[in-house]
N, C-alpha and C. Protein backbone atom coordinates (compact mmCIF):
# COMPACT_ATOMS: atom_id res chain seq x y z
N UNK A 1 105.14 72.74 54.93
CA UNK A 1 103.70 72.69 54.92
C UNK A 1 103.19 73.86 55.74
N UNK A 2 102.39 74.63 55.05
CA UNK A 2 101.89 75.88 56.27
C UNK A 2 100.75 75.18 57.07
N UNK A 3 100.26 76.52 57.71
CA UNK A 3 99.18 76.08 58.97
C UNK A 3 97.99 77.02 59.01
N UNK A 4 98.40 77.66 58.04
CA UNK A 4 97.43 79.07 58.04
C UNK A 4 96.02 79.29 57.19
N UNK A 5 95.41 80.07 57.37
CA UNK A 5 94.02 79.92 56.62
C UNK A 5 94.60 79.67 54.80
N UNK A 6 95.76 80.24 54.04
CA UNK A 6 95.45 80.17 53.00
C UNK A 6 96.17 78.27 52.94
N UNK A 7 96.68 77.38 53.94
CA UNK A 7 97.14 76.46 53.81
C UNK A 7 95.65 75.06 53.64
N UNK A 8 94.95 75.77 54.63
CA UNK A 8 93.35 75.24 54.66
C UNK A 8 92.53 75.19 53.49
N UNK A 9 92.79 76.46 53.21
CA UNK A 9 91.83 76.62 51.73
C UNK A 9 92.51 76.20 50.53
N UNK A 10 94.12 75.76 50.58
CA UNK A 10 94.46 74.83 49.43
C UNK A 10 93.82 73.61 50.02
N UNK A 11 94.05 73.34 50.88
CA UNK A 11 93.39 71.51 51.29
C UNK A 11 92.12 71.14 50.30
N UNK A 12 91.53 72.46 51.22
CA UNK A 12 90.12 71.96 50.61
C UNK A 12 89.63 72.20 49.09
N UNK A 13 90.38 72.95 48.57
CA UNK A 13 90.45 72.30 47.12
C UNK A 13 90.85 71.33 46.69
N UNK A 14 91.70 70.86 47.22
CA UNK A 14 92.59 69.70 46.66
C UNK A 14 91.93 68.66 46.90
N UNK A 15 91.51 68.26 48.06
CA UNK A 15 90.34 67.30 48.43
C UNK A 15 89.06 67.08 47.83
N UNK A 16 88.72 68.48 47.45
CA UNK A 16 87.55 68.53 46.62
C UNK A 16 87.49 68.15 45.18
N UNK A 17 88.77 68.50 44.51
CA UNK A 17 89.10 68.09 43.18
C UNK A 17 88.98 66.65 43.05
N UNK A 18 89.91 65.88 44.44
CA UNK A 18 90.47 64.53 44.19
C UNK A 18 88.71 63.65 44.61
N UNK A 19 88.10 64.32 45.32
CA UNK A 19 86.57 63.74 45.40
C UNK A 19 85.55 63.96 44.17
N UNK A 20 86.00 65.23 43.87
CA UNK A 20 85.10 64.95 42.79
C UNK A 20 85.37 64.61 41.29
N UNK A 21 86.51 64.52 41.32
CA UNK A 21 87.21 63.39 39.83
C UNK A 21 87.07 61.83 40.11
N UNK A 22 86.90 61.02 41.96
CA UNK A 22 86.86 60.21 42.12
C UNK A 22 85.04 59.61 42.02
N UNK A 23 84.28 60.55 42.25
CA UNK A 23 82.97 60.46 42.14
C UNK A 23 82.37 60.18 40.93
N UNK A 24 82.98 60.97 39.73
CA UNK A 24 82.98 60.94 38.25
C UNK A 24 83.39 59.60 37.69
N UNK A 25 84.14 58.47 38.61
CA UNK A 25 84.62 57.87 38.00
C UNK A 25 86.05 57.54 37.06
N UNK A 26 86.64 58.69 37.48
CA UNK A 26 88.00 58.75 36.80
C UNK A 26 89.19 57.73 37.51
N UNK A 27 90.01 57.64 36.71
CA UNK A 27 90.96 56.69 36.59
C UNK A 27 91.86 57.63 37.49
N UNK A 28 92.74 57.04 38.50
CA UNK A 28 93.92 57.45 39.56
C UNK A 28 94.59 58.53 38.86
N UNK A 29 95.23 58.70 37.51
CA UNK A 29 96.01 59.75 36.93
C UNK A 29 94.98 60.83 36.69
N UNK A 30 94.18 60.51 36.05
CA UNK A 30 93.20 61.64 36.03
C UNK A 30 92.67 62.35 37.33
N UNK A 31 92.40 61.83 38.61
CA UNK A 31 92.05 62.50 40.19
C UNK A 31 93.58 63.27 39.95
N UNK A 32 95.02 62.32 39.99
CA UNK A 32 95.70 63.27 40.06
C UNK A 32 95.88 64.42 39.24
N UNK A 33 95.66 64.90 38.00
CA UNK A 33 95.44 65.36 37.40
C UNK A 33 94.86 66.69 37.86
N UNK A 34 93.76 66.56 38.27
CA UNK A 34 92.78 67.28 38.86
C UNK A 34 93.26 68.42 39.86
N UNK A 35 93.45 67.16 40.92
CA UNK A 35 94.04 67.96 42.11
C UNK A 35 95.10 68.77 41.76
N UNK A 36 96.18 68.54 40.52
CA UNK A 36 97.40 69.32 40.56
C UNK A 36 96.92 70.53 39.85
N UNK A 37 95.60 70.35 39.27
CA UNK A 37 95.00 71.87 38.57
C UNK A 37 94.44 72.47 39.37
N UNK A 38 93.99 71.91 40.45
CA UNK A 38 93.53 72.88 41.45
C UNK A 38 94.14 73.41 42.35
N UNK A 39 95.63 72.75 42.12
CA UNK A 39 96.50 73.41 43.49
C UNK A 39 97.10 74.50 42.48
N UNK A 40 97.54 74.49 41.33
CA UNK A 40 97.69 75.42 40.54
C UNK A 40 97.26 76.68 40.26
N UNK A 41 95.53 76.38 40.10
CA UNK A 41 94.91 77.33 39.75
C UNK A 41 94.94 78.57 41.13
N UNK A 42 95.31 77.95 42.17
CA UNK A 42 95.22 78.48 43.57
C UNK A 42 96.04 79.37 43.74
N UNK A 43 97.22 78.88 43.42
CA UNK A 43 98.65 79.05 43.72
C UNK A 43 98.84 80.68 42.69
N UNK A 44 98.92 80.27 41.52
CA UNK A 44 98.92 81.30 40.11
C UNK A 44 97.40 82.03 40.95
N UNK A 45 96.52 82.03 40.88
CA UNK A 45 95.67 83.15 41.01
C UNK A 45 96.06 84.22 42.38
N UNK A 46 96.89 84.42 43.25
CA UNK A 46 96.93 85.26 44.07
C UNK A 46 97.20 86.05 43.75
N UNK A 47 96.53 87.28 44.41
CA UNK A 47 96.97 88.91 43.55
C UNK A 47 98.70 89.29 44.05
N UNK A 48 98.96 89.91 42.86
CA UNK A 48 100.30 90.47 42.64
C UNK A 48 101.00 90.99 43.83
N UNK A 49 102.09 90.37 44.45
CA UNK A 49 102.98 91.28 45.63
C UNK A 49 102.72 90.50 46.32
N UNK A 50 102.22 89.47 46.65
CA UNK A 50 101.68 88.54 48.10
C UNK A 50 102.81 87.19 47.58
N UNK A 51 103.75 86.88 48.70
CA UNK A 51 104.40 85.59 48.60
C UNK A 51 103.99 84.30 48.24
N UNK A 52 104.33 83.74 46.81
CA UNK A 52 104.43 82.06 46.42
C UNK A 52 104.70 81.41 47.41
N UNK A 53 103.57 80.81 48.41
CA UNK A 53 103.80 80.16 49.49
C UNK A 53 104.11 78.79 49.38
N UNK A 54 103.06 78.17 48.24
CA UNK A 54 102.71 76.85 47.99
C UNK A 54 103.15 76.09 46.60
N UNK A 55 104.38 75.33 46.60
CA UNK A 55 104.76 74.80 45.12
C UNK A 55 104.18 74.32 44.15
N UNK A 56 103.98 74.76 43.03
CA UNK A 56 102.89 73.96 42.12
C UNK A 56 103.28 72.12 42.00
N UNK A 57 102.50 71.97 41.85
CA UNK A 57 102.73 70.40 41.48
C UNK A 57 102.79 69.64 43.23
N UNK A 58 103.18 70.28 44.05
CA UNK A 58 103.16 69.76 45.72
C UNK A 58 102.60 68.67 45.84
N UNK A 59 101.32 68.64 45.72
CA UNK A 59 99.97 67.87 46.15
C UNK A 59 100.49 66.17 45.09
N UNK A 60 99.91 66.70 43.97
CA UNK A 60 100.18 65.33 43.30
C UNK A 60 101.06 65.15 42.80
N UNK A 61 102.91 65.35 43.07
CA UNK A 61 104.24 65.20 43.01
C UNK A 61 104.31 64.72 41.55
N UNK A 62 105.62 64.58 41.18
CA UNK A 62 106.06 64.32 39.48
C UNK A 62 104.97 63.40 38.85
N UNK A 63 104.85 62.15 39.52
CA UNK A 63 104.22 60.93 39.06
C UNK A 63 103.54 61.35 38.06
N UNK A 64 102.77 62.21 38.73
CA UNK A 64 101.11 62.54 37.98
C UNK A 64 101.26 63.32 36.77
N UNK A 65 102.35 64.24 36.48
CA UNK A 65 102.81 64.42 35.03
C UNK A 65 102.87 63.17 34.46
């Protein structure tokens, strides 16, 4: 688990996803759902040459497939 600003700014996506799929009303697979696209989208968008810090799928583990 890191500690560092880019470890923060996955949180708070991830939190934000899982709040606002839970706000919407979505069903538990679907929040997870969410959150694992937002830890994704995070993860895959860093520019080129900077270290894969953070595992895709981390946040909401196999289940949620």
């Amino acid at each position: 688990m890191g500690h560092d600003v880019d470890a923060a700014l996955l949180a708070t996506l991830v939190v934000g996803a899982l709040r606002r799929a839970r706000r919407a009303g979505e069903d538990l697979a679907e929040q997870a759902r969410q959150a694992d696209q937002a830890n994704r989208s995070a993860v895959w968008s860093q520019p080129p040459g900077l270290p894969r810090q953070h595992l895709p799928g981390a946040v909401a583990g196999p289940a949620a497939r």
